[in-house]
PDB file of N, CA and C in Angstrom:
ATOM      1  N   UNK A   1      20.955   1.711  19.977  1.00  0.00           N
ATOM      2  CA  UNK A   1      20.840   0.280  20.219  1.00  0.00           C
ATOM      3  C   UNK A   1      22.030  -0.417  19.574  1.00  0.00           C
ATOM      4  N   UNK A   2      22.585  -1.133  20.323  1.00  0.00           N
ATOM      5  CA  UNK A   2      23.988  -2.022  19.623  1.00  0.00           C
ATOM      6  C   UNK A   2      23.354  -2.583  18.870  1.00  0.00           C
ATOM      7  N   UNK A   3      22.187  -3.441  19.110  1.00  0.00           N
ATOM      8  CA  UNK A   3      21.833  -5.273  18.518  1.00  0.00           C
ATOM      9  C   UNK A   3      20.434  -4.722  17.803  1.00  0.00           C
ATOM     10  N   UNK A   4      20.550  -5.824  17.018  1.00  0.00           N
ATOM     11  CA  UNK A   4      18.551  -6.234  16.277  1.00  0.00           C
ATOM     12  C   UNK A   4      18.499  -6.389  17.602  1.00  0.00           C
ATOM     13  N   UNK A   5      18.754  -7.684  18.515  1.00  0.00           N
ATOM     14  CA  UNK A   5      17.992  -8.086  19.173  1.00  0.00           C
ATOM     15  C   UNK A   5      17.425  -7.529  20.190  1.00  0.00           C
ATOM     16  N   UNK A   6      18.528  -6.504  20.939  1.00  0.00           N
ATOM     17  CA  UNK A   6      18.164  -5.654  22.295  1.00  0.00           C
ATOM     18  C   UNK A   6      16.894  -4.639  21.028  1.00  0.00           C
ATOM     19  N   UNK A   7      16.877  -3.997  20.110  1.00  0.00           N
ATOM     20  CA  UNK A   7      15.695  -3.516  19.134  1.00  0.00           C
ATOM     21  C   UNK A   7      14.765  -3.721  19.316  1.00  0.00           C
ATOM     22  N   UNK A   8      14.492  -5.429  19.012  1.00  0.00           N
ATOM     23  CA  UNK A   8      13.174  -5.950  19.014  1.00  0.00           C
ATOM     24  C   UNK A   8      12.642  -6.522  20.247  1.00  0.00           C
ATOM     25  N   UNK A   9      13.532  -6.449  21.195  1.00  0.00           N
ATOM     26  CA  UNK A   9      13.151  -6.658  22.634  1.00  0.00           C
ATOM     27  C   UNK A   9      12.701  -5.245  22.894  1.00  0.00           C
ATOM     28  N   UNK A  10      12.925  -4.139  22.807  1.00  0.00           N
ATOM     29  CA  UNK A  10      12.572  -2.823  23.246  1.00  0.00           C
ATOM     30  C   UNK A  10      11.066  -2.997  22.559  1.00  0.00           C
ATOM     31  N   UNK A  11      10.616  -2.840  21.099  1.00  0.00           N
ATOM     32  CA  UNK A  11       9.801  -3.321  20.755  1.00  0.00           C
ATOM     33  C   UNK A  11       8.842  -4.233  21.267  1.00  0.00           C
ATOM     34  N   UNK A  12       9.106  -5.331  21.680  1.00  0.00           N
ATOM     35  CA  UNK A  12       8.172  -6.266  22.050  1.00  0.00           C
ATOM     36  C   UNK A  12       7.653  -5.766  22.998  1.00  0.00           C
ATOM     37  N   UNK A  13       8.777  -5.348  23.953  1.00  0.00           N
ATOM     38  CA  UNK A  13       8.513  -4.697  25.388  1.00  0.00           C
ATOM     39  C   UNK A  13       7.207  -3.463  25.041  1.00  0.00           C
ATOM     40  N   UNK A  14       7.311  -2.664  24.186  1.00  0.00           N
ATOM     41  CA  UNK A  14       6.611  -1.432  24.295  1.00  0.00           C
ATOM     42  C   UNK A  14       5.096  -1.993  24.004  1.00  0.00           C
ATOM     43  N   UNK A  15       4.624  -3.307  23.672  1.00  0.00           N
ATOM     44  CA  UNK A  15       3.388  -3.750  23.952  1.00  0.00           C
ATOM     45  C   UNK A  15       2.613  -3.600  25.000  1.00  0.00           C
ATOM     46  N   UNK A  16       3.763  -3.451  25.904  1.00  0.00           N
ATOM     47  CA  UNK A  16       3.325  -3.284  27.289  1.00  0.00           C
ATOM     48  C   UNK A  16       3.521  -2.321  28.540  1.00  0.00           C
ATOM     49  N   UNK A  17       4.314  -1.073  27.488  1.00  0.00           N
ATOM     50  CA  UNK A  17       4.408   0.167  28.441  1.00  0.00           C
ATOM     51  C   UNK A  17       2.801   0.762  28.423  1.00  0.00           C
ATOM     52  N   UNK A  18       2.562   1.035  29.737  1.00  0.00           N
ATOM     53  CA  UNK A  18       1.832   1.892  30.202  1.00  0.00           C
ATOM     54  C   UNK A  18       1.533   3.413  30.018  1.00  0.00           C
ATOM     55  N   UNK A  19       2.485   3.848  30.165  1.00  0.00           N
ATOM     56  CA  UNK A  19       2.472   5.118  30.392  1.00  0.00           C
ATOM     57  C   UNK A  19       3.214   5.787  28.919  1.00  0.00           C
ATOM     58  N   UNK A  20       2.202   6.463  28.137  1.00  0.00           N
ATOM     59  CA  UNK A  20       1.946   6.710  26.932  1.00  0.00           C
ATOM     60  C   UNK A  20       3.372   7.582  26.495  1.00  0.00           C
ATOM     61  N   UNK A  21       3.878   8.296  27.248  1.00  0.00           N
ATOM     62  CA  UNK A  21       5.491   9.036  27.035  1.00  0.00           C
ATOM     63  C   UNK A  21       6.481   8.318  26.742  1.00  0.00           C
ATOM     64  N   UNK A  22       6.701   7.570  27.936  1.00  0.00           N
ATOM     65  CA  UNK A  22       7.980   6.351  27.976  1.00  0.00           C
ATOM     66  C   UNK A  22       7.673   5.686  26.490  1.00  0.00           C
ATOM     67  N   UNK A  23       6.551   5.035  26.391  1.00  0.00           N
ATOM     68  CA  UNK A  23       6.179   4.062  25.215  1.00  0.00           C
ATOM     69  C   UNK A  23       6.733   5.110  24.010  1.00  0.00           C
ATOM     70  N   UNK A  24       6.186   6.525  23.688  1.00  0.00           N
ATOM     71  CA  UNK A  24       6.754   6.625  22.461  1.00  0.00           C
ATOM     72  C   UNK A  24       8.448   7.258  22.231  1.00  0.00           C
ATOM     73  N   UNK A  25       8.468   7.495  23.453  1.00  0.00           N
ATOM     74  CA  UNK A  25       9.838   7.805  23.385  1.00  0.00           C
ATOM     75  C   UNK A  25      10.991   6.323  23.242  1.00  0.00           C
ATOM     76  N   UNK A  26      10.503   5.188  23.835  1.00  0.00           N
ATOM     77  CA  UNK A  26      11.023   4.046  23.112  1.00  0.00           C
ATOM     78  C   UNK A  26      11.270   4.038  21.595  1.00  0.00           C
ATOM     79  N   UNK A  27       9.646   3.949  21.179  1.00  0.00           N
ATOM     80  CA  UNK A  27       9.349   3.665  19.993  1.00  0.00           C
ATOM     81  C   UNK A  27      10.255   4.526  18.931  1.00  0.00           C
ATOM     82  N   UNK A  28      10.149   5.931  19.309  1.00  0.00           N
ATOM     83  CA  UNK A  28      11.344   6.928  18.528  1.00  0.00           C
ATOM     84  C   UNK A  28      12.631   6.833  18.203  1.00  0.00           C
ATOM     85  N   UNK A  29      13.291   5.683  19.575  1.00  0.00           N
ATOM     86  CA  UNK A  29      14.673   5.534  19.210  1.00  0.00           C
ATOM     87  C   UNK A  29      15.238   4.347  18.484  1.00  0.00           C
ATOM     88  N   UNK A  30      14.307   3.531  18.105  1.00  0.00           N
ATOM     89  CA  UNK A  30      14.087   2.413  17.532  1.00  0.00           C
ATOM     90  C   UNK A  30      14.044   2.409  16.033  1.00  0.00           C
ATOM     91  N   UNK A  31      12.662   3.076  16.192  1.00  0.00           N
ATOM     92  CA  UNK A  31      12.210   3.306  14.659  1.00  0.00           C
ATOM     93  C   UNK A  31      12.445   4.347  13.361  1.00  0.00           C
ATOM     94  N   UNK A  32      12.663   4.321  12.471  1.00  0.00           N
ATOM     95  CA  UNK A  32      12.804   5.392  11.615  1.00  0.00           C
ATOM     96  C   UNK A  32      11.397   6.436  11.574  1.00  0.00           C
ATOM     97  N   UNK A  33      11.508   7.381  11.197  1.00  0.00           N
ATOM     98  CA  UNK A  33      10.690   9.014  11.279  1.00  0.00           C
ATOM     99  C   UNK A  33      10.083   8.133   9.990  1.00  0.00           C
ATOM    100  N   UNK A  34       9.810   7.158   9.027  1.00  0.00           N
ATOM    101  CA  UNK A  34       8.642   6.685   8.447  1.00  0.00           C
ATOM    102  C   UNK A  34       7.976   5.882   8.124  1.00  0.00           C
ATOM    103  N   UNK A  35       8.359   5.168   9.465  1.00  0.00           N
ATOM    104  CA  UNK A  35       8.075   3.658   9.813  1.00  0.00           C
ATOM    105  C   UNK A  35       6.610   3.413   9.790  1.00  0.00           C
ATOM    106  N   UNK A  36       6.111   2.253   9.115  1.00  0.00           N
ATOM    107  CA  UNK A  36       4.880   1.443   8.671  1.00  0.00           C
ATOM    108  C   UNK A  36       4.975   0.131   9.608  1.00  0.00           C
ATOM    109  N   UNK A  37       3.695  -0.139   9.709  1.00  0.00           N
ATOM    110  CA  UNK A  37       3.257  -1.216  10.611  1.00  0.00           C
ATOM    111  C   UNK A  37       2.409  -1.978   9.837  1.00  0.00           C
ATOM    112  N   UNK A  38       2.105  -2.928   9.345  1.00  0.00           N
ATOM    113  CA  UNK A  38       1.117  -3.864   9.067  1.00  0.00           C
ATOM    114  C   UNK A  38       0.425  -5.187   9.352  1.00  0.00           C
ATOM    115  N   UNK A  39      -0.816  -5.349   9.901  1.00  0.00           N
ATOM    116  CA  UNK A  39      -1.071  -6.221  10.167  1.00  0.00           C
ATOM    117  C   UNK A  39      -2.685  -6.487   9.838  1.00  0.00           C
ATOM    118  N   UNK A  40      -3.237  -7.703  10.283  1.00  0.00           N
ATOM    119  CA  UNK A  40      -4.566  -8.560   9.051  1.00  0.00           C
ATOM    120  C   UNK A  40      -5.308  -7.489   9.838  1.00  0.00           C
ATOM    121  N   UNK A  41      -5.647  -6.734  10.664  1.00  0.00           N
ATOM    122  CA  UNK A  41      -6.590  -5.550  11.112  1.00  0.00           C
ATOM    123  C   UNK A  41      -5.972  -3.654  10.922  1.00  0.00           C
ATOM    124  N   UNK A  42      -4.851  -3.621  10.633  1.00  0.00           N
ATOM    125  CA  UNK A  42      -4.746  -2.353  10.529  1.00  0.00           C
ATOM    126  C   UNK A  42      -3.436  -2.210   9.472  1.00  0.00           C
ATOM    127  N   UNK A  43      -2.932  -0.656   8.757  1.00  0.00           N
ATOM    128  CA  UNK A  43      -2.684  -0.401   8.194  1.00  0.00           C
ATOM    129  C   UNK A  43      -1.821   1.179   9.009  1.00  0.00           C
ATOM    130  N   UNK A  44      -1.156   0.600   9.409  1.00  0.00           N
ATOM    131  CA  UNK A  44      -0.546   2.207  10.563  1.00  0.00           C
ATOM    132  C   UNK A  44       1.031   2.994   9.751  1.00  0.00           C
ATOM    133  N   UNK A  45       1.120   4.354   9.969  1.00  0.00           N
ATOM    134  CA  UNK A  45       2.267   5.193   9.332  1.00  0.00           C
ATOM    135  C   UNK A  45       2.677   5.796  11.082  1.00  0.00           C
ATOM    136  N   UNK A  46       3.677   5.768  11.370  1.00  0.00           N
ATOM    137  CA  UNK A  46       4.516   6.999  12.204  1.00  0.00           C
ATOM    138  C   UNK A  46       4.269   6.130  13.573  1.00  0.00           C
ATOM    139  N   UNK A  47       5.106   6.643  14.479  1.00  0.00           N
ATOM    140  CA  UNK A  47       5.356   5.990  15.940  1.00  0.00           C
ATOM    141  C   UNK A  47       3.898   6.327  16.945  1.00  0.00           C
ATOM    142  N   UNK A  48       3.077   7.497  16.386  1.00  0.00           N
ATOM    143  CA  UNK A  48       2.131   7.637  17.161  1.00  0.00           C
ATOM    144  C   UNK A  48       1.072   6.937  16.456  1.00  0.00           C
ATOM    145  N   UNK A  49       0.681   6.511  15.904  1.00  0.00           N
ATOM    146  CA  UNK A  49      -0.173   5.393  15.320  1.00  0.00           C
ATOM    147  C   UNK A  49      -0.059   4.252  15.961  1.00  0.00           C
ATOM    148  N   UNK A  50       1.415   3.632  15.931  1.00  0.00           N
ATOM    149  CA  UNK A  50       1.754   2.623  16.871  1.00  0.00           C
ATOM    150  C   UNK A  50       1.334   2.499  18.210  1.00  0.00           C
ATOM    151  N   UNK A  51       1.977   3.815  18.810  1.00  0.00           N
ATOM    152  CA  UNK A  51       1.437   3.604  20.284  1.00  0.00           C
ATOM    153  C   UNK A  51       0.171   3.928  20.234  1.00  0.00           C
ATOM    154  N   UNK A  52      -0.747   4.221  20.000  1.00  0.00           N
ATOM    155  CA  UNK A  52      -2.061   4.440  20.201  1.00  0.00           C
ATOM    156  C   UNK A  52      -2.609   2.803  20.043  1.00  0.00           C
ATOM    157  N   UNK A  53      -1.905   1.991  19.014  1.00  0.00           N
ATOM    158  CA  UNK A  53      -2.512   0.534  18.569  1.00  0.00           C
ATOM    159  C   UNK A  53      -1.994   0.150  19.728  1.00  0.00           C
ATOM    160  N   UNK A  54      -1.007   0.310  20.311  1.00  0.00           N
ATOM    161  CA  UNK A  54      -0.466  -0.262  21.378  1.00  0.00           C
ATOM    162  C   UNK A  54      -1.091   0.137  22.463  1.00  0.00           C
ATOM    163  N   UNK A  55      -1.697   1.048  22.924  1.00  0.00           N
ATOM    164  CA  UNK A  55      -2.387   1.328  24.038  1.00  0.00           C
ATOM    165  C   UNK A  55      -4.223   0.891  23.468  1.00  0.00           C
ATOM    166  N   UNK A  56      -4.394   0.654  22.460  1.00  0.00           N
ATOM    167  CA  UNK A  56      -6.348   0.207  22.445  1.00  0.00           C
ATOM    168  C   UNK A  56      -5.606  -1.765  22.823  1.00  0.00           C
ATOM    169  N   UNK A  57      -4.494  -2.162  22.240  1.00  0.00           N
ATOM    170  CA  UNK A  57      -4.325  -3.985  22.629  1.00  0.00           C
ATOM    171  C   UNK A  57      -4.193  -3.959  24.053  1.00  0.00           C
ATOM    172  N   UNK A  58      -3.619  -2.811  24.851  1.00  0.00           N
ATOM    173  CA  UNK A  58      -3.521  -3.039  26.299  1.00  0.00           C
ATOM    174  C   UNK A  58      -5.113  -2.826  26.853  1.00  0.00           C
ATOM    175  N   UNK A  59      -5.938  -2.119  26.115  1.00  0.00           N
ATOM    176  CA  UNK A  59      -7.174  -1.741  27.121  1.00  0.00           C
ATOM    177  C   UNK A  59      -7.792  -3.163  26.488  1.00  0.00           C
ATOM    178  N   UNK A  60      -7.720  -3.854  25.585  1.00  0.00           N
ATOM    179  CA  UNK A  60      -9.061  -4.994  24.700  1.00  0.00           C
ATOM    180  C   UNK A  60      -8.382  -6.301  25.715  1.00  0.00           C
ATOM    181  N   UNK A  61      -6.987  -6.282  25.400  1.00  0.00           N
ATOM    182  CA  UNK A  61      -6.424  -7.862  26.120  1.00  0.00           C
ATOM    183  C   UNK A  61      -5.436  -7.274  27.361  1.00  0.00           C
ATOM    184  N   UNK A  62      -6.632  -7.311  28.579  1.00  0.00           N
ATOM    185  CA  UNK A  62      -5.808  -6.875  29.869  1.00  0.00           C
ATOM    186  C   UNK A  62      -4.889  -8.051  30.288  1.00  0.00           C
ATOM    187  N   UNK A  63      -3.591  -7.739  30.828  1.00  0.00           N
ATOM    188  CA  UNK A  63      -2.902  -8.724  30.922  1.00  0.00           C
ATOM    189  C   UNK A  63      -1.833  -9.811  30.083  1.00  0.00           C
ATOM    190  N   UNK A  64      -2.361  -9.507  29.139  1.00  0.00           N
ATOM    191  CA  UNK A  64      -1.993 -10.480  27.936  1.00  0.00           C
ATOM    192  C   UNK A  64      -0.525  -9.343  27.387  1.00  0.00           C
ATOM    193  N   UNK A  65       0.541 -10.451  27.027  1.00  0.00           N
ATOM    194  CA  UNK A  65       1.992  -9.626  26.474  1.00  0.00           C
ATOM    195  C   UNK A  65       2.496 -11.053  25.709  1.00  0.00           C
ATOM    196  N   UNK A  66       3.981 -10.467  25.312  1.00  0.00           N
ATOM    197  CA  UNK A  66       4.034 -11.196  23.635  1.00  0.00           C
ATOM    198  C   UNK A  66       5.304 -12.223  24.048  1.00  0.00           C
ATOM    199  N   UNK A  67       5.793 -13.281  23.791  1.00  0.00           N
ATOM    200  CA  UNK A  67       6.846 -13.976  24.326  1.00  0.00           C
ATOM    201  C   UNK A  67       7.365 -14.074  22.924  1.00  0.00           C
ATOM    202  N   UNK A  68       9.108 -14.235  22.368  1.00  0.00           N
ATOM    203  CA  UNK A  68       9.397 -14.450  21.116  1.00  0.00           C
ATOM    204  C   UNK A  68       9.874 -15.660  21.424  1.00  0.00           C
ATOM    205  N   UNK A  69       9.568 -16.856  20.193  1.00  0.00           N
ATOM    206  CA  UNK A  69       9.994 -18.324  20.601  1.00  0.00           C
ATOM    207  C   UNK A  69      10.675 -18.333  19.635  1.00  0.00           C
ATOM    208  N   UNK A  70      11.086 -17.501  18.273  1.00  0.00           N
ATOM    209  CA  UNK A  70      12.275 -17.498  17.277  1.00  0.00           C
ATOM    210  C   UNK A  70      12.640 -16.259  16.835  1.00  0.00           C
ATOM    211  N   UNK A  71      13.553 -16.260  16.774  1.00  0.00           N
ATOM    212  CA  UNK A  71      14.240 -14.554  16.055  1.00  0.00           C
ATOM    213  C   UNK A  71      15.693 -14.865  15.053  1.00  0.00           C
ATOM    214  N   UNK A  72      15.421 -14.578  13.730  1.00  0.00           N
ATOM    215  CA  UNK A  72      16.217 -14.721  12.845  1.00  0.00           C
ATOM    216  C   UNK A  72      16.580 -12.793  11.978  1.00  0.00           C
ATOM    217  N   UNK A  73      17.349 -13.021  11.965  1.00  0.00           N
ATOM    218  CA  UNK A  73      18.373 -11.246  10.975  1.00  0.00           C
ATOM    219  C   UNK A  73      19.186 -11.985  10.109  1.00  0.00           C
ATOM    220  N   UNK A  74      18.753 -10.822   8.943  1.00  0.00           N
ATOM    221  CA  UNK A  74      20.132 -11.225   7.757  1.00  0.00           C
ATOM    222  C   UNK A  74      19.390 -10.254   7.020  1.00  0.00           C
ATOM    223  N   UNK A  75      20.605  -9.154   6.182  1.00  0.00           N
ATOM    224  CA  UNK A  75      20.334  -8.505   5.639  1.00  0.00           C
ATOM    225  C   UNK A  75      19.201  -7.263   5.862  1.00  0.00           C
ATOM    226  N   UNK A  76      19.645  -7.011   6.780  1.00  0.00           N
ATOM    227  CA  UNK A  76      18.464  -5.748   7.305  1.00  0.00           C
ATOM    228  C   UNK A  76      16.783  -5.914   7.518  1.00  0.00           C
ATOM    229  N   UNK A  77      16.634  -7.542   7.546  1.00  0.00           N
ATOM    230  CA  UNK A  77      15.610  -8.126   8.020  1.00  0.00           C
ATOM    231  C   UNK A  77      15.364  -9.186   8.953  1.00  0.00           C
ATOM    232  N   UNK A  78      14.238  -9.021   9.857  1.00  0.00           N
ATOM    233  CA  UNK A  78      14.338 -10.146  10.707  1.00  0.00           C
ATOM    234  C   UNK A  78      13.002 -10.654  10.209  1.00  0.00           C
ATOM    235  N   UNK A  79      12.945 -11.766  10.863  1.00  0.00           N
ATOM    236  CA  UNK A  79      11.580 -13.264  11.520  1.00  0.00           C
ATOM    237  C   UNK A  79      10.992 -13.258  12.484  1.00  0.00           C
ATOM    238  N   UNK A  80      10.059 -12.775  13.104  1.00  0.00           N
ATOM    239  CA  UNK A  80      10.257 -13.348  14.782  1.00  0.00           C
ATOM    240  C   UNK A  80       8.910 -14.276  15.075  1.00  0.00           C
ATOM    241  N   UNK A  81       8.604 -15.382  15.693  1.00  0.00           N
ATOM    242  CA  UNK A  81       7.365 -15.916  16.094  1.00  0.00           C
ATOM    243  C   UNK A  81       7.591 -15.452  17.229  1.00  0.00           C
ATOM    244  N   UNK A  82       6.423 -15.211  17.247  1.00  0.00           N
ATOM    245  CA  UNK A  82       5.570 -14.644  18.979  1.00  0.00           C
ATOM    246  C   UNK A  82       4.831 -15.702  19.311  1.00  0.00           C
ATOM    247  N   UNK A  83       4.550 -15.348  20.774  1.00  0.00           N
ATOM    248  CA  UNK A  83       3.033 -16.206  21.478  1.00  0.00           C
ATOM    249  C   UNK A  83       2.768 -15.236  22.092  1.00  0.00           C
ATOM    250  N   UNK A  84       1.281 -14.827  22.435  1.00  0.00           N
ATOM    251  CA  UNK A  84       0.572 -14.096  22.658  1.00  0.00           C
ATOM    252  C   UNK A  84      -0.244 -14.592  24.295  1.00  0.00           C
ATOM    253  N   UNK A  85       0.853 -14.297  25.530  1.00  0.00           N
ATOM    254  CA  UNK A  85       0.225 -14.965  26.693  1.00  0.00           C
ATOM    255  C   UNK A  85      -0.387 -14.332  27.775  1.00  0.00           C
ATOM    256  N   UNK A  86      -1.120 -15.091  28.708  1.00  0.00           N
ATOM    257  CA  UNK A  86      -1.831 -14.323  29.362  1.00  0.00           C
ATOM    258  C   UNK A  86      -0.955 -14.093  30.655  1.00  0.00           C
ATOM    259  N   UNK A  87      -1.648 -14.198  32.227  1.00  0.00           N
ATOM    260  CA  UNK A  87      -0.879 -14.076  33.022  1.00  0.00           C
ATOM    261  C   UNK A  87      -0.367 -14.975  33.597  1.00  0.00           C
ATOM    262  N   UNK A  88      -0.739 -16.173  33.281  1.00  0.00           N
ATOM    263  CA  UNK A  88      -0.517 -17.411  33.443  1.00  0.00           C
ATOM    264  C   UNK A  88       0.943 -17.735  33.080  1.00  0.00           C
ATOM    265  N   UNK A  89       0.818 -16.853  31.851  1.00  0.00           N
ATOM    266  CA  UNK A  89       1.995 -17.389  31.195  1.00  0.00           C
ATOM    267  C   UNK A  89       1.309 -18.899  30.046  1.00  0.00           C
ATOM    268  N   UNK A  90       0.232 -18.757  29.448  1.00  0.00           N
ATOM    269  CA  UNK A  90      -0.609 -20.218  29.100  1.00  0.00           C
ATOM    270  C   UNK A  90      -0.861 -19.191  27.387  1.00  0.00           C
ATOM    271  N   UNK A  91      -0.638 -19.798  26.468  1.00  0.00           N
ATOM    272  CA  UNK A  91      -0.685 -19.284  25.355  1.00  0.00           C
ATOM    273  C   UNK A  91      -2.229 -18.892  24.773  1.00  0.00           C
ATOM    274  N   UNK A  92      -2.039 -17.862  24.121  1.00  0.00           N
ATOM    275  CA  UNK A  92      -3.450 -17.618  23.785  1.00  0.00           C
ATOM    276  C   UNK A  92      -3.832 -17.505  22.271  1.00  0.00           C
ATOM    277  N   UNK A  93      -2.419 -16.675  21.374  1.00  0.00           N
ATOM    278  CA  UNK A  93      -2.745 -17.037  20.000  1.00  0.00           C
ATOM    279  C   UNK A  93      -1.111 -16.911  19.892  1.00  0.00           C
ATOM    280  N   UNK A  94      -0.825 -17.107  18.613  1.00  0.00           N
ATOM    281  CA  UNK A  94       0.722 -16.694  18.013  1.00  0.00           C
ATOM    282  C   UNK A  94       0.974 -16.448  16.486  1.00  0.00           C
ATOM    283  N   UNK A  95       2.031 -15.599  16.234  1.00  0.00           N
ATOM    284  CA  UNK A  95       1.726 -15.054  14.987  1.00  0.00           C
ATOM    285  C   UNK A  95       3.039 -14.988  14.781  1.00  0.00           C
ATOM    286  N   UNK A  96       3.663 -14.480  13.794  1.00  0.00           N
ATOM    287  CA  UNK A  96       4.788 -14.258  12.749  1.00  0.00           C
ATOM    288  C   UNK A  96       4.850 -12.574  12.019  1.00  0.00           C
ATOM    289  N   UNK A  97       5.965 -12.115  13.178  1.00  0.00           N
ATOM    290  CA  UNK A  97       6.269 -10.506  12.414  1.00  0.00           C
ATOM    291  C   UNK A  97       7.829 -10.417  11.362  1.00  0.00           C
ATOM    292  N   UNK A  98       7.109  -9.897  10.434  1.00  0.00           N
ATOM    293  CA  UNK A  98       8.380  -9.814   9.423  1.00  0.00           C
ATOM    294  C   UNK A  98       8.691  -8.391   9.224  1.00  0.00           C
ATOM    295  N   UNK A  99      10.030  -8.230   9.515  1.00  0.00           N
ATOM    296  CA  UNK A  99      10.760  -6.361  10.111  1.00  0.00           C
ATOM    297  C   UNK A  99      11.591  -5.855   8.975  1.00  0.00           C
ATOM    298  N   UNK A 100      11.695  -4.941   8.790  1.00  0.00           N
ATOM    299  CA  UNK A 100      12.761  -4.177   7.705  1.00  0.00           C
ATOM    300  C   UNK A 100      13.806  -3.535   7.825  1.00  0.00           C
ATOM    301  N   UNK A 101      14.778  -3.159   8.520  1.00  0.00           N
ATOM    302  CA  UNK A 101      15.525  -2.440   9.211  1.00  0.00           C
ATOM    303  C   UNK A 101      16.509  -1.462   8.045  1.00  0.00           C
ATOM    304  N   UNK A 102      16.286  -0.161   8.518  1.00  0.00           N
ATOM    305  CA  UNK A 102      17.254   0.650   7.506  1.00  0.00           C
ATOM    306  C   UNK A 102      18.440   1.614   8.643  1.00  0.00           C
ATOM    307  N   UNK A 103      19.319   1.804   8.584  1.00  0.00           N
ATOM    308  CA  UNK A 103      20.237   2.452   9.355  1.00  0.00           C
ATOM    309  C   UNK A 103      20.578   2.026  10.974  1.00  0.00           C
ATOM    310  N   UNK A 104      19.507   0.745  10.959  1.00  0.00           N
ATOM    311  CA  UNK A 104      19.923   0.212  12.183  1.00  0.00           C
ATOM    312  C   UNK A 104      18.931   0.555  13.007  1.00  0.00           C
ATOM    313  N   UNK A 105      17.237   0.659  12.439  1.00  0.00           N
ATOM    314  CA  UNK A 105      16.500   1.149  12.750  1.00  0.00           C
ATOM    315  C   UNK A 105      15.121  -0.094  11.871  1.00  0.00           C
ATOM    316  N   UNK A 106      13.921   0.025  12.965  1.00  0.00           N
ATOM    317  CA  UNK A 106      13.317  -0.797  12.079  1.00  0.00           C
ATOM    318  C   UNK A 106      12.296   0.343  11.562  1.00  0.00           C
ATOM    319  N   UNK A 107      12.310   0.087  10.130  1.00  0.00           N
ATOM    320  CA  UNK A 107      11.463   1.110   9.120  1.00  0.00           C
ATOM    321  C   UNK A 107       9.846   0.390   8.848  1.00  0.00           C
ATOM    322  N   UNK A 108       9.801  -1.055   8.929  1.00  0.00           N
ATOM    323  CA  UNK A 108       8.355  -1.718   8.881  1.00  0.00           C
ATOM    324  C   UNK A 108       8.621  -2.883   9.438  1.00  0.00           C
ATOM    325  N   UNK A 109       6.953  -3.498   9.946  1.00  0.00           N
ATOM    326  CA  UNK A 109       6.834  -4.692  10.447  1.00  0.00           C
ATOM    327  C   UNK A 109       5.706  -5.009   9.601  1.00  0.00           C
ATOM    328  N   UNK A 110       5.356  -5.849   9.623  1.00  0.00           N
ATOM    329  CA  UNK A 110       4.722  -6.477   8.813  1.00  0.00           C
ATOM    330  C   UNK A 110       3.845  -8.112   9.720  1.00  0.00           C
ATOM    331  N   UNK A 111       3.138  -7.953  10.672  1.00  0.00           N
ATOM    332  CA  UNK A 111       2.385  -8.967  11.155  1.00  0.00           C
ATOM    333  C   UNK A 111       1.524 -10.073  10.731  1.00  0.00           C
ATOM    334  N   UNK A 112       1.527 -11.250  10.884  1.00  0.00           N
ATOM    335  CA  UNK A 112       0.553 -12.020  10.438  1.00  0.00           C
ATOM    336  C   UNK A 112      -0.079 -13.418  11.826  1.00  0.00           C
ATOM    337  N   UNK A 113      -1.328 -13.457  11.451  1.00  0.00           N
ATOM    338  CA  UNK A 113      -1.709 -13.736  12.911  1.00  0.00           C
ATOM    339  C   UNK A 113      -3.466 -14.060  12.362  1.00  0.00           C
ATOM    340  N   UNK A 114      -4.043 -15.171  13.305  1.00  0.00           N
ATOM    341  CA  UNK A 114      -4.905 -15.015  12.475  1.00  0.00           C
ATOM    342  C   UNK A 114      -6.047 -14.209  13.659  1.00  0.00           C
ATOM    343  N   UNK A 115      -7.588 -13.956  12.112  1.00  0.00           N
ATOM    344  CA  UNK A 115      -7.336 -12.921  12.632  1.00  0.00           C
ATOM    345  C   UNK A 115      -9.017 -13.333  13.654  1.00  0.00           C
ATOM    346  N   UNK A 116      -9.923 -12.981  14.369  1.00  0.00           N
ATOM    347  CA  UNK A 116     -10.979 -13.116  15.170  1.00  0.00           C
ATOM    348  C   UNK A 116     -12.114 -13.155  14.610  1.00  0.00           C
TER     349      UNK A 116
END
């Protein structure tokens, strides 16, 4: 990946791959071999943790994918606000992920969102 940003677009995107291969083979070239995920419902280690969280949000919220309305980097960390929309495109919740990046790779995210 040249950019954070094309990164966390691959990322955002993999919310919404389907097909469980493609998704972690994204996720692999992205992320570091000991990348952590955190957020107010789970506590995840390694890229297959991820996609599995990523494939139970595609079966709970059919339809629903993530839009970023800010993205800030400095120092091997980003910001990003999300909105959380349906097919409408009509907002449904939005939250704030905070990323860690080591070698040009993101090593943790860190989600906050509230929670149901």
């Amino acid at each position: 990946m040249s950019t954070i940003n094309q990164i966390w677009e691959v990322y955002r995107a993999c919310w919404n791959v389907t097909d469980p291969q493609e998704r972690m083979n994204k996720l692999e070239k992205i992320m570091t071999n000991d990348f952590e995920y955190h957020d107010p419902n789970v506590t995840l280690k390694g890229h297959e943790q991820l996609a599995e969280y990523m494939e139970q949000f595609q079966k709970e919220f059919k339809g629903m994918s993530f839009v970023i309305s800010d993205f800030n980097f400095h120092h091997n960390r980003s910001l990003a606000h999300w909105n959380m929309v349906d097919e409408k495109k009509e907002m449904i919740a939005n939250g704030i992920d905070f990323a860690y990046y080591k070698n040009g790779r993101i090593q943790q995210i860190t989600g906050f969102f509230k929670e149901n």
